[in-house]
Protein backbone atom coordinates (compact mmCIF):
# COMPACT_ATOMS: atom_id res chain seq x y z
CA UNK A 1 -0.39 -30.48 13.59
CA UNK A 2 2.60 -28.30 14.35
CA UNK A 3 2.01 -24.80 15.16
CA UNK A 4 3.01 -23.10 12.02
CA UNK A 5 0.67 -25.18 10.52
CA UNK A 6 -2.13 -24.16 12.96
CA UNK A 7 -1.29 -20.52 12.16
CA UNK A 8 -1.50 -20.86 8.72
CA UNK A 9 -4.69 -23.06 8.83
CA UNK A 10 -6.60 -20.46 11.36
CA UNK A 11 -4.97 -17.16 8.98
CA UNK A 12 -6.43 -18.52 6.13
CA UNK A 13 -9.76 -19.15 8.17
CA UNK A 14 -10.12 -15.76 9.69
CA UNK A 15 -9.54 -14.85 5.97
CA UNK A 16 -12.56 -16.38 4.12
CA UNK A 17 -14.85 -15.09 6.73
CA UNK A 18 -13.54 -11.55 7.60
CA UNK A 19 -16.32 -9.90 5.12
CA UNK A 20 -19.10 -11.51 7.22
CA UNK A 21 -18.28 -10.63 10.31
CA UNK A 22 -15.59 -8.45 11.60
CA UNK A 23 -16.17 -5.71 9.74
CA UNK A 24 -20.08 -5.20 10.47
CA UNK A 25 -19.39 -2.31 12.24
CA UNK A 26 -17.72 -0.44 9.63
CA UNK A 27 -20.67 -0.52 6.55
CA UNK A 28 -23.78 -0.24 8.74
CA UNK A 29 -25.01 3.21 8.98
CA UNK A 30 -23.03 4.51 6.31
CA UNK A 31 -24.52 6.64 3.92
CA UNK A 32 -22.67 5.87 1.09
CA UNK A 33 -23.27 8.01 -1.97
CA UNK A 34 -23.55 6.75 -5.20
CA UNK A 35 -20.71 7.11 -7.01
CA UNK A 36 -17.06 8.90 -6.64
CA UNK A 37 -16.65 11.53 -8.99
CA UNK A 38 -15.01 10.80 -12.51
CA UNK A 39 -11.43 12.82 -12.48
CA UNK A 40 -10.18 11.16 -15.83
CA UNK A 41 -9.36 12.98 -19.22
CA UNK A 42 -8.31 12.11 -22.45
CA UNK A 43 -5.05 9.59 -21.65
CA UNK A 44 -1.72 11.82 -22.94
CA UNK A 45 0.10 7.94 -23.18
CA UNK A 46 -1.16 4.83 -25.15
CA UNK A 47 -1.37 1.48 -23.82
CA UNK A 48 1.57 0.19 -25.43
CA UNK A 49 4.07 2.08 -23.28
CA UNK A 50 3.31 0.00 -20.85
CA UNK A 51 5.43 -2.55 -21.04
CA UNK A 52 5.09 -6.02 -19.12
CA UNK A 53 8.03 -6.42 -16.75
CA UNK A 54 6.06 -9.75 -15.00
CA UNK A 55 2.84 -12.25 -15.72
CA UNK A 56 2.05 -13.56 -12.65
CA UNK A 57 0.17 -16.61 -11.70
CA UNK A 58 -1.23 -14.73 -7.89
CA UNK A 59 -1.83 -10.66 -8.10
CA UNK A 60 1.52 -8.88 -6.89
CA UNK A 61 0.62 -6.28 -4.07
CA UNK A 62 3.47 -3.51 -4.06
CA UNK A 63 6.77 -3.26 -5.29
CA UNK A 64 10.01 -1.28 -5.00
CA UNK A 65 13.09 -1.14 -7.46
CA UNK A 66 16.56 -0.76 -5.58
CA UNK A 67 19.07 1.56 -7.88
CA UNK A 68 20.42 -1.76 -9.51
CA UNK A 69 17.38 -2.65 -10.79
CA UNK A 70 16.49 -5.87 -8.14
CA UNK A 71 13.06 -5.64 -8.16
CA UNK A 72 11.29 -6.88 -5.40
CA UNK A 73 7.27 -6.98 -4.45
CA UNK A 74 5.10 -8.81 -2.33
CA UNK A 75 1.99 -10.86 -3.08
CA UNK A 76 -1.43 -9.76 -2.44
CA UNK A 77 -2.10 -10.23 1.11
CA UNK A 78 -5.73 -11.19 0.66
CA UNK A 79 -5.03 -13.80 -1.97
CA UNK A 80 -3.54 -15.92 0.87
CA UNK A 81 0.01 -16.90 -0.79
CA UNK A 82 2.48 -19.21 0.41
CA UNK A 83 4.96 -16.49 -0.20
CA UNK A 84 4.45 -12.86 0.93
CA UNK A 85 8.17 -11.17 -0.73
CA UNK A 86 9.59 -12.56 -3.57
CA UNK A 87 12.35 -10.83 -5.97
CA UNK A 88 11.80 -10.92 -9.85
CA UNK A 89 14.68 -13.37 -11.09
CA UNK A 90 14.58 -14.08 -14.54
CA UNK A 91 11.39 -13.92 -14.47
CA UNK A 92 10.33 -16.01 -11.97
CA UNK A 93 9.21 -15.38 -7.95
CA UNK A 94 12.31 -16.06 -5.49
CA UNK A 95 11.09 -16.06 -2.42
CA UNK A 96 13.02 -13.33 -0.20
CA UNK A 97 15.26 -13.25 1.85
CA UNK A 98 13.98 -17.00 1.85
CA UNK A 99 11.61 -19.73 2.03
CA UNK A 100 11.47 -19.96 5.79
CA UNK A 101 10.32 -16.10 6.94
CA UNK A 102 7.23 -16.87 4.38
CA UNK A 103 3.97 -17.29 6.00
CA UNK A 104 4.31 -21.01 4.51
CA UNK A 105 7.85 -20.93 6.35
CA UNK A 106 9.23 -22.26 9.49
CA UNK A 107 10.14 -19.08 11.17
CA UNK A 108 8.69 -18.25 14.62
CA UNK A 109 8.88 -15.09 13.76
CA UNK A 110 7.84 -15.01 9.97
CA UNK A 111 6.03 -12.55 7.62
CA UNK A 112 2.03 -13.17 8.53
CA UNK A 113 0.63 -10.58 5.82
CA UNK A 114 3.42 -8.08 3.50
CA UNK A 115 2.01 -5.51 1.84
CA UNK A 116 4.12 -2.39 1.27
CA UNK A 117 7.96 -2.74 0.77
CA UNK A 118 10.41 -0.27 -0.11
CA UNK A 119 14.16 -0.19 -0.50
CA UNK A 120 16.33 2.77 0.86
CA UNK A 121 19.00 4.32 0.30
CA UNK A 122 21.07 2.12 2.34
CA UNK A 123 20.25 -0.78 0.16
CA UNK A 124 18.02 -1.80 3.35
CA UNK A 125 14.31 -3.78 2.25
CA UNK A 126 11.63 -2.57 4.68
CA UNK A 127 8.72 -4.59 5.02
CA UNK A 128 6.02 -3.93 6.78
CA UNK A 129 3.67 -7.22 8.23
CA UNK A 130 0.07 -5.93 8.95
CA UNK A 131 0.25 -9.25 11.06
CA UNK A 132 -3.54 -9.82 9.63
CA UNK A 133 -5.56 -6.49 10.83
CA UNK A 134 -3.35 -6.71 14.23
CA UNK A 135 -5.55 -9.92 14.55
CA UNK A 136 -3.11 -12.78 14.40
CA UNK A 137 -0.14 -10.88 15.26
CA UNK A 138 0.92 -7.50 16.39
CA UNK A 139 2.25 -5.05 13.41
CA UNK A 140 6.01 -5.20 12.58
CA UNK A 141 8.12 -3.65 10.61
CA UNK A 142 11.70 -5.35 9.39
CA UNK A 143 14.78 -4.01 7.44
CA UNK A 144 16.79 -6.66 5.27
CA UNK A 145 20.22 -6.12 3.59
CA UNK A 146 19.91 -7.19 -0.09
CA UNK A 147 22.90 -8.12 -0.44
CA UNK A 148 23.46 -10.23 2.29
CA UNK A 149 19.41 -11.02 3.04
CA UNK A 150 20.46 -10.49 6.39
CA UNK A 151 17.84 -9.15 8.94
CA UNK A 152 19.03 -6.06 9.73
CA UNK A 153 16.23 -4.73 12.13
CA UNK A 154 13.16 -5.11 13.13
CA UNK A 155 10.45 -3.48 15.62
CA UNK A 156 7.04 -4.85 16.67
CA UNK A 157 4.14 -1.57 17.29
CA UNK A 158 3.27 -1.26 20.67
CA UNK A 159 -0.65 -2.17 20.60
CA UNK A 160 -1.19 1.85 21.57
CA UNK A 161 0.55 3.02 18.14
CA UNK A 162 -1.38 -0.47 16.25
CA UNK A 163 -4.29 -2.01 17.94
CA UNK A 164 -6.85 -4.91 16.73
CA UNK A 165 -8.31 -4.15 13.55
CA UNK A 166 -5.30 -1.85 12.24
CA UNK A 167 -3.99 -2.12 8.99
CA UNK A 168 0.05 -1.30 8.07
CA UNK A 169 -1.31 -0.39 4.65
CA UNK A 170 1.56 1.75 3.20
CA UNK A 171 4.89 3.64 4.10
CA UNK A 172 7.64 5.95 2.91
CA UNK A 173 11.23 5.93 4.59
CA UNK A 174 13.17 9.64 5.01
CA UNK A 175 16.19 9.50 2.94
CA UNK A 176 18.41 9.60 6.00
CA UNK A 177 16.71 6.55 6.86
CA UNK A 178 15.64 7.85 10.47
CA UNK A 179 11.82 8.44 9.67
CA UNK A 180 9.50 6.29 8.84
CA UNK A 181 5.71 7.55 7.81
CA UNK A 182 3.17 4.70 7.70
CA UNK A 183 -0.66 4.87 6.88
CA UNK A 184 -2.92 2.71 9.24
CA UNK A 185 -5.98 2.61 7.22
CA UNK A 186 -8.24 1.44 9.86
CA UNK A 187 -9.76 -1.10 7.79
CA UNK A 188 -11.25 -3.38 10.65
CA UNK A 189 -11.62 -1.11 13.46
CA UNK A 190 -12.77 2.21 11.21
CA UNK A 191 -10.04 4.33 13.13
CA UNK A 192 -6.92 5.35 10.97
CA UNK A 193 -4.40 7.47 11.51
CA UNK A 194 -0.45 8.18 10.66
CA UNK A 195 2.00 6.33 12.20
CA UNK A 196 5.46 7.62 12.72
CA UNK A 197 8.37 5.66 13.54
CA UNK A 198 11.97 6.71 14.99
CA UNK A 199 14.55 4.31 13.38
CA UNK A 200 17.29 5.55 15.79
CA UNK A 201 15.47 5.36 18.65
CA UNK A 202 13.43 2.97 18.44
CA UNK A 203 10.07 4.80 18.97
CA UNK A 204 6.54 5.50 17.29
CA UNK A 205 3.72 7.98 17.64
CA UNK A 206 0.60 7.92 16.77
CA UNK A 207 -1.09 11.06 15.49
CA UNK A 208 -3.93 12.38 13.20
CA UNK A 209 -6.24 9.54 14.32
CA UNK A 210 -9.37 9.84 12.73
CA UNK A 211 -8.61 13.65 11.48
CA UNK A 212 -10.47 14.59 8.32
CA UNK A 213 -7.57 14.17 6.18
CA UNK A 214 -7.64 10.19 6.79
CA UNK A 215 -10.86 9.12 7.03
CA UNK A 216 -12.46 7.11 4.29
CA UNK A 217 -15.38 8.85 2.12
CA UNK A 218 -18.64 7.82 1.66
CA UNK A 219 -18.11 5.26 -1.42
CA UNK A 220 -18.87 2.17 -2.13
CA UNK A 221 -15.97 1.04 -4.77
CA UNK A 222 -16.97 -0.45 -8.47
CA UNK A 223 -13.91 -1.81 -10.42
CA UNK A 224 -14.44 -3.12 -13.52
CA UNK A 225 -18.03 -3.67 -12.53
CA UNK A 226 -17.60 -5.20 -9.53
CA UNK A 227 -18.47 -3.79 -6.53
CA UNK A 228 -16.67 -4.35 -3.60
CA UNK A 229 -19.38 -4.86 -1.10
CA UNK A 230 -21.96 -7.39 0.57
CA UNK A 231 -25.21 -5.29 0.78
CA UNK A 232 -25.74 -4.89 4.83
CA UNK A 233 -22.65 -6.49 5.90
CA UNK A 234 -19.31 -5.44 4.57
CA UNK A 235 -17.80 -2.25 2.27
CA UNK A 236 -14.50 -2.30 1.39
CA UNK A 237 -13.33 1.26 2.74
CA UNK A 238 -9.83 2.22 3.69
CA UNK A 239 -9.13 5.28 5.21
CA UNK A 240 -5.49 6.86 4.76
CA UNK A 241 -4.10 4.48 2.20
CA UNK A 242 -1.01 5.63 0.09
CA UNK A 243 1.54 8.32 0.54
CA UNK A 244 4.37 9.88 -1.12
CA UNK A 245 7.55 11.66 0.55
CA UNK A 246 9.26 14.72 -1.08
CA UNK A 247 12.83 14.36 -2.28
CA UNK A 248 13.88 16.84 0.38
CA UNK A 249 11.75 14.34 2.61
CA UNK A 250 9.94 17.74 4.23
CA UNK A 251 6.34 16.88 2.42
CA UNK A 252 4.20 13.64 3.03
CA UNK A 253 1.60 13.62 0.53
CA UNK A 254 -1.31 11.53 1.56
CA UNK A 255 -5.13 10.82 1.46
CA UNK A 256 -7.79 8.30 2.42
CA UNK A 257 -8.63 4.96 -0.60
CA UNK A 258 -12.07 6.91 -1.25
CA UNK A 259 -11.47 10.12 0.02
CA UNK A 260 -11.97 12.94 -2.63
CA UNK A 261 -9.01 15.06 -1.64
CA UNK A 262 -5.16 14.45 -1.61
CA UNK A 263 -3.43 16.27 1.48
CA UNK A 264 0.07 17.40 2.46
CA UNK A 265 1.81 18.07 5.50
CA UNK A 266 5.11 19.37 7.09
CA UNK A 267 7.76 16.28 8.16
CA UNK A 268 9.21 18.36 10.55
CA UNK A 269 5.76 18.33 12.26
CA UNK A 270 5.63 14.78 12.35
CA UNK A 271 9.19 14.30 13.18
CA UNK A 272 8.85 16.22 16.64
CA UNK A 273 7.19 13.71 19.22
CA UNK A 274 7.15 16.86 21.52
CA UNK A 275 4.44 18.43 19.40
CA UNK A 276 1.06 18.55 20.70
CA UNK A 277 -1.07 16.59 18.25
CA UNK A 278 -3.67 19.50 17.60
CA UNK A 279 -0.42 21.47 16.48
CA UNK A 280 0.48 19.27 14.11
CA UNK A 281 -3.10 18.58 12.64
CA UNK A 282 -3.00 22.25 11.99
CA UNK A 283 0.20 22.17 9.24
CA UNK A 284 -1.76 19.83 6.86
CA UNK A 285 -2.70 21.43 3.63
CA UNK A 286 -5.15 20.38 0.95
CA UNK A 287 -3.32 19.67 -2.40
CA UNK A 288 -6.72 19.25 -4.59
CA UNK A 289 -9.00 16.88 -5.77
CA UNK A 290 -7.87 13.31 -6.08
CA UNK A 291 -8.89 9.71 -7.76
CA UNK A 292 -10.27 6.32 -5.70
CA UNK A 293 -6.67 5.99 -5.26
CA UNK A 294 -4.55 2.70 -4.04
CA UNK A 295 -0.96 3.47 -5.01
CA UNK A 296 1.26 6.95 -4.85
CA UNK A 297 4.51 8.07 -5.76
CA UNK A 298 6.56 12.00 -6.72
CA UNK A 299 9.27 12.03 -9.06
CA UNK A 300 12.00 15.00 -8.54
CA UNK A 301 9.56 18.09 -9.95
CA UNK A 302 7.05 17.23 -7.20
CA UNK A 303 4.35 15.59 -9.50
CA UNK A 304 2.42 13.30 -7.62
CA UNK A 305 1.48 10.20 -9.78
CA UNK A 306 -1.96 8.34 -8.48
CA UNK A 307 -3.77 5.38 -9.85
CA UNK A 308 -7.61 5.44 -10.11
CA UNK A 309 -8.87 1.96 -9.82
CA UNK A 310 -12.54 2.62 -10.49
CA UNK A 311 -11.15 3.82 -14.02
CA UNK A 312 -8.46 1.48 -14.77
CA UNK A 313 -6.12 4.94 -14.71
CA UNK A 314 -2.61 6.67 -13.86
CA UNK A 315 -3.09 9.88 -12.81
CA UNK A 316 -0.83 12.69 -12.65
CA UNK A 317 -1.06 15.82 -9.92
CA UNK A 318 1.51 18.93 -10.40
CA UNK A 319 2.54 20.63 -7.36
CA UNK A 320 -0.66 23.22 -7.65
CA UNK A 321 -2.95 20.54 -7.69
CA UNK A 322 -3.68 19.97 -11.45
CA UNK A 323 -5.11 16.46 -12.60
CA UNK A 324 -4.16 14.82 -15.82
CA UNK A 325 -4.57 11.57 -17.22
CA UNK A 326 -1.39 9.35 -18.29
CA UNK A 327 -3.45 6.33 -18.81
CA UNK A 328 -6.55 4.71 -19.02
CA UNK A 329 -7.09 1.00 -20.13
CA UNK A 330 -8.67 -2.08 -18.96
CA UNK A 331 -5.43 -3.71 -18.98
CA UNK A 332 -5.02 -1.95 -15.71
CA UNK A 333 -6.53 -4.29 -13.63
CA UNK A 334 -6.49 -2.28 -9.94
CA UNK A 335 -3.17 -0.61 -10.49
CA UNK A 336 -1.84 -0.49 -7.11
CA UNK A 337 1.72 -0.32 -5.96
CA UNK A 338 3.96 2.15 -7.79
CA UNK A 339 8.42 2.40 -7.62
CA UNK A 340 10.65 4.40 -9.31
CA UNK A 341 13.41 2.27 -10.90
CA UNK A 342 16.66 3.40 -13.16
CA UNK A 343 16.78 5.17 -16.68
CA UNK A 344 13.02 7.18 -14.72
CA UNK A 345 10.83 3.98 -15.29
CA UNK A 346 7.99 3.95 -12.88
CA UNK A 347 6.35 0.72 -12.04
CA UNK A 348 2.95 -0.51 -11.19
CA UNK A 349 1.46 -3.51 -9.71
CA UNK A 350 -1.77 -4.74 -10.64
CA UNK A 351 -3.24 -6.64 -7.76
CA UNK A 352 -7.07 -7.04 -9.12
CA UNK A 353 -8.72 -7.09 -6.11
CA UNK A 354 -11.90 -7.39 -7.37
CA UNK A 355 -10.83 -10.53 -8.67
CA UNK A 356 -10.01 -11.81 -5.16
CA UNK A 357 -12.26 -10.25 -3.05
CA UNK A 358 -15.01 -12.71 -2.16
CA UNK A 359 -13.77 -15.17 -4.61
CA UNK A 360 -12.27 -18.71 -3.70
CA UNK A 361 -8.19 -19.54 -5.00
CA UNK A 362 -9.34 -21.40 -7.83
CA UNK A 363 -11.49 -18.56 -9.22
CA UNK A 364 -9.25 -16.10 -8.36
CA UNK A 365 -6.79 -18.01 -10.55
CA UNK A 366 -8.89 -18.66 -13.48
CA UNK A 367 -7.91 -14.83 -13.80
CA UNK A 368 -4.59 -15.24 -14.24
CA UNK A 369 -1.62 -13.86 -14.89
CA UNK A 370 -1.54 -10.82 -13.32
CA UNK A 371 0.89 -8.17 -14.35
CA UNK A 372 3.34 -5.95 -13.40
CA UNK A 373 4.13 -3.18 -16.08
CA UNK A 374 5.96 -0.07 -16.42
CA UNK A 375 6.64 3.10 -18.19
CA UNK A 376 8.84 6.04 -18.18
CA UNK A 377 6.75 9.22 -17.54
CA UNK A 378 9.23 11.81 -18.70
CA UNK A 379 10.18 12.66 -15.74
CA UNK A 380 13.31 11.90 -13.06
CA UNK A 381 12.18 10.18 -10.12
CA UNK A 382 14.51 8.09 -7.24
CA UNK A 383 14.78 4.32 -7.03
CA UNK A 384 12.44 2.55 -4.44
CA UNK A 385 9.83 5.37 -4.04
C-alpha cells in the first residue's frame, strides 16, 4: 500500500470514530440548556427566489464567486470526498486546480480537509486545509492563480498559532491582500481563538483564545430534527465559526456556531502584532443578538447576512444590530457557506450536516442532491466575500 493510500485509509478511519472518542472531553460536564432561542420572523422573500445554481451528488461546504462569475467551493469535509475544491463547469465538479492536490491525489503535499475558500481581489483562491483537527497534518493555508491554477503561495501554522485538535473553520482576506483573519473553532481541543496571518511577512498571531466572544454556548444543535449529539459522549459545538470583513476591511464581524451574540472588532487591532493581547480584547464590541449560525457575509451598507440552521433560515443584521428574516424553508438544508457574486447575487451552500453526521456514505447519499442556490438580496455586495 503506497503512502497516499495509507493516509487516505487512516483519514477516513480517524473520521468514523472521531464522535466516540476524541472529543469526550468537550460534551462532558456541559450544561447544555435546552434550546437556543428562536430569532426568526415572518420571511420578507419566498422560496422561489432561490434559485438552484448546483444539485449535487456529496453536500458542498463553502463557496466563493470570483468577479467573472467562476464559481468555486469545496466539498464537505466530513463527508470524506475524493475531491476537496472543485469549480462549477457546466454544471458539473472539476476538480481544482487538479486531480492530484485532492486528498484522493498524488501530491505529497495535497489538500487533507478544505473547508473555507475565498477568491481576492488579485484573482488569487485561498484555501485553507484544517489538515483533519491539526490531527493528520498541521494547518495550511494556500493561494492559487485561477487563471493559471498555479500555486502561488502557501504557509503551514506553526503548532503555537494551530495545535492538535484546532479547526481552520473560516476566513476573510483584507482587500489589499496582506491580512488574513481566520476562526479556529476549537472543535477537538475546546480552545478557539482568532488567528491572524501576515501575507507579506510571512507571520501569524494568535489572539482572543478562549475570550468570551469565541467560545461556544451552551447548546446542543437540532436541525431538522436531528440532533447533533451522542448522549454522554460527543456534542457538536464550535466555538468562533464564521466571520465577515467590512468593505473598508477595518471591521471583522464574528461570533461562536451556538453563541447567542454576534461581535465586532477593530482590524487595526488585530493587524498590530505589537499589541498586547488584553489591549486588543478590549476593542471588541457586541453587535446584538444572533442565530445558531454557520455561514456570514456584509454587502456594501454593512448588513450582515447569517444563516440559522436550526430554522432552515437567512438572516439579515443592519449595522445597529436589527434581525430580520429573508428566508425560511426546509429546502434550506444547513445553509452554510455564503459569496457574493456579480449583478449582487449572494450564494449559499447547503452542506446538511445532519445528514452526514453519524451516518455512513451510502446513507448520506440516499439524501442526495444537495444544493447550492442563490438570490439577490437588494443589496450591492463584492465578489468572493
Amino acid at each position: 500500500m503506497t503512502k497516499n493510500n495509507i493516509l487516505v485509509t487512516t483519514n477516513n478511519a480517524i473520521l468514523k470514530i472521531l464522535a466516540l472518542t476524541v472529543t469526550l472531553s468537550i460534551s462532558l460536564g456541559c450544561s447544555e440548556r435546552a434550546r437556543f432561542p428562536d430569532l426568526t420572523g415572518e420571511p420578507i422573500m419566498s422560496e422561489d427566489q432561490l434559485e438552484v445554481v448546483a444539485n449535487l451528488d456529496i453536500p458542498p461546504g463553502n463557496i466563493s464567486v470570483a468577479p467573472d462569475g467562476r464559481i468555486f467551493f469545496s466539498f464537505m469535509p466530513e463527508a470524506r470526498p475524493d475531491i476537496a475544491v472543485a469549480e462549477l463547469v457546466n454544471g458539473e465538479a472539476v476538480p481544482f486546480p487538479d486531480l492530484s492536490w485532492q486528498p484522493s491525489g498524488s501530491r505529497e503535499d495535497k489538500f487533507i480537509s478544505i473547508l473555507p475558500l475565498r477568491v481576492d481581489q488579485f484573482n488569487r483562491l485561498w484555501v485553507l486545509d484544517a489538515g483533519f483537527h491539526g490531527l493528520l497534518e498541521r494547518a495550511r493555508i494556500f493561494a492559487f492563480d485561477i487563471t493559471t491554477r498555479e500555486l502561488v503561495h502557501s504557509y503551514t501554522f506553526p503548532i503555537s498559532i494551530m495545535g492538535l485538535g484546532s479547526y481552520a473553520n473560516d476566513f476573510q482576506v483584507s482587500p489589499n491582500g496582506r491580512w488574513i483573519y481566520i476562526s479556529d473553532a476549537g472543535i477537538v481541543n475546546g480552545i478557539p481563538a482568532i488567528v491572524v496571518y501576515d501575507v507579506q511577512n510571512q507571520l501569524a498571531r494568535r489572539v482572543l483564545s478562549s475570550h468570551p466572544s469565541v467560545l461556544a454556548g451552551d447548546f446542543v444543535p437540532v436541525v431538522q430534527g436531528v440532533a447533533m449529539s451522542i448522549p454522554g459522549i460527543f456534542t457538536l459545538k464550535p466555538g468562533v465559526d464564521g466571520m465577515a470583513l467590512s468593505r473598508d476591511s477595518t471591521t471583522l464581524y464574528y461570533g461562536g456556531f451556538t453563541n447567542e451574540n454576534l461581535y465586532r472588532i477593530n482590524t487595526a487591532a488585530l493587524n498590530d502584532f505589537a499589541l498586547p493581547l488584553a489591549d486588543i480584547a478590549s476593542q471588541i464590541e457586541l453587535v446584538g443578538p444572533k442565530t445558531m449560525s454557520d455561514g456570514m457575509t456584509i454587502d456594501d451598507d454593512g448588513n450582515v447576512y447569517l444563516t440559522d440552521i436550526e430554522h432552515d433560515a437567512i438572516m439579515r443584521v443592519s449595522p445597529s444590530g436589527e434581525l430580520e428574516t429573508l428566508f425560511k424553508t426546509p429546502i434550506l438544508r444547513w445553509p452554510d457557506g455564503f459569496s457574493f457574486g456579480p449583478d449582487n447575487y449572494i450564494y449559499v451552500t447547503c452542506s446538511a450536516l445532519h445528514q452526514v453526521f453519524n451516518r455512513t456514505d451510502r446513507q448520506t447519499q440516499s439524501y442526495s442532491p444537495f444544493q447550492i442556490f442563490r438570490f439577490n438580496p437588494g443589496t450591492t455586495g463584492t465578489a468572493g466575500h
